[in-house]
Protein backbone atom coordinates (compact mmCIF):
# COMPACT_ATOMS: atom_id res chain seq x y z
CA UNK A 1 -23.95 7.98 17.77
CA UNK A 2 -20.68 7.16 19.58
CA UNK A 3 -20.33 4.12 21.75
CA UNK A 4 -17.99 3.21 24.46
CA UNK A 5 -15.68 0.02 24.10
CA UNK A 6 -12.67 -1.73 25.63
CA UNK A 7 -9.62 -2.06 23.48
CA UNK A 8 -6.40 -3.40 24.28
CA UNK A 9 -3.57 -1.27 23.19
CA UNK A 10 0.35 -1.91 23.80
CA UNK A 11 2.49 0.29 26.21
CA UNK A 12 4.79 1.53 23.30
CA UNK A 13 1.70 2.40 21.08
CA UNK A 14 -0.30 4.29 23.62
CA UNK A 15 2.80 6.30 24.03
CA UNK A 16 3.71 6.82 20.78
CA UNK A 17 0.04 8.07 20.30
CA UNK A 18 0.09 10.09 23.33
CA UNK A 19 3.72 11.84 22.32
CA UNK A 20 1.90 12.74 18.66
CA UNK A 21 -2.06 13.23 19.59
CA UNK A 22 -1.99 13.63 23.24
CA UNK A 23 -3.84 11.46 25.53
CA UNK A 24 -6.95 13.81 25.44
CA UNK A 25 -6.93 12.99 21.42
CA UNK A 26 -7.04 9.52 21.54
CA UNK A 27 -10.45 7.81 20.90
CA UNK A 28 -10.31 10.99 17.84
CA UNK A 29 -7.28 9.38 16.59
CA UNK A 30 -8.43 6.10 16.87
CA UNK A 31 -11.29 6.32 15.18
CA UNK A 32 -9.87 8.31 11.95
CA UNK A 33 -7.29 5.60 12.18
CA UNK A 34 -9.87 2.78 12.14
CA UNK A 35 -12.15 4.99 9.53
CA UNK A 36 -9.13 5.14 7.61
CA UNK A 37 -7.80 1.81 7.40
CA UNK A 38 -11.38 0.60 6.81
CA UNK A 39 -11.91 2.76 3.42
CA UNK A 40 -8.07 1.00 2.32
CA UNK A 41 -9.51 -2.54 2.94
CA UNK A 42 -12.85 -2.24 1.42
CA UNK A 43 -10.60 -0.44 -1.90
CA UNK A 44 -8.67 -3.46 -1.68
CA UNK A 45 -11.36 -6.22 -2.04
CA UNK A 46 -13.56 -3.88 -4.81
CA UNK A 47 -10.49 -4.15 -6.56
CA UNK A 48 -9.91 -7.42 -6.13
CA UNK A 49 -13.46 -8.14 -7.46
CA UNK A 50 -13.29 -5.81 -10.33
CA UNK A 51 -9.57 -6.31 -11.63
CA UNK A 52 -8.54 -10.70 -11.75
CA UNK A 53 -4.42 -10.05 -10.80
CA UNK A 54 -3.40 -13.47 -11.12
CA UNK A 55 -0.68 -15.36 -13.30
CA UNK A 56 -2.96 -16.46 -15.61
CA UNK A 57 -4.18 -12.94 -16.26
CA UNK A 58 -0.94 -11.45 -15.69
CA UNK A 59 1.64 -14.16 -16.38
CA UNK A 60 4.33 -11.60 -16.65
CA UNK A 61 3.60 -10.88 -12.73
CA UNK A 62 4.36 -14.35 -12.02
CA UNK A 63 8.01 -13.48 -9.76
CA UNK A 64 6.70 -9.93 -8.53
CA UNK A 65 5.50 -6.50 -9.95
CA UNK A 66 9.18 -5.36 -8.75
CA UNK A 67 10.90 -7.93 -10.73
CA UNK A 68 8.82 -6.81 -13.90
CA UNK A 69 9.48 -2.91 -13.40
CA UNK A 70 13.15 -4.05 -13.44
CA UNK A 71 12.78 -5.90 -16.59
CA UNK A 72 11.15 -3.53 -18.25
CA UNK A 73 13.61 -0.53 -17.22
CA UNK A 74 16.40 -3.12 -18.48
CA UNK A 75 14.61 -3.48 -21.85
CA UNK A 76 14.43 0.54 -22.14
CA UNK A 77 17.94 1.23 -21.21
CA UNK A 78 18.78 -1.57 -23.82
CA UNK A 79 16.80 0.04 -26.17
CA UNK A 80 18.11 3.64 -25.49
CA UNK A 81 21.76 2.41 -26.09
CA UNK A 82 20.96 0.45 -29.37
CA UNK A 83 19.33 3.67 -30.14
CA UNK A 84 22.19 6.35 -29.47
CA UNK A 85 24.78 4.25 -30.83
CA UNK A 86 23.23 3.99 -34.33
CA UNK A 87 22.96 7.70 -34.91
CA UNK A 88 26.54 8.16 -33.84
């Protein structure tokens, strides 16, 4: 069952929503929008109470998940040198 309700929407983003769905679209949009966004927080949180990312599970997270992916492409293309100079 579908209900009616008042939301308050800026200028810019009821135009930029009207320019990509059309205004006739919009409570369709909306709603897969809202469906949408719902499903990615409730993913979030089951995660969050499933999997403990925290330093002291993950003390190699400590400065940032981009920091370690830097590290450890550092470490291979260490690696991958040491390694193609020795069978020179």
């Amino acid at each position: 069952m579908n209900r009616r309700t008042h939301v308050v929407l800026s200028e810019q983003l009821l135009r930029d929503i009207d320019t990509v769905v059309g205004a006739r679209q919009r409570s369709s949009f909306l709603t897969r929008a809202a469906e949408k966004e719902l499903m990615r927080l409730r993913q979030l949180k089951a995660l969050d109470e499933l999997v403990p990312w925290d330093e002291k599970h993950h003390p190699e997270l400590k400065h940032g998940a981009a920091q370690y992916i830097r590290n450890l492409r550092r470490q291979d293309e260490q690696r991958f040198k040491k390694v193609t100079t020795r069978s020179r």
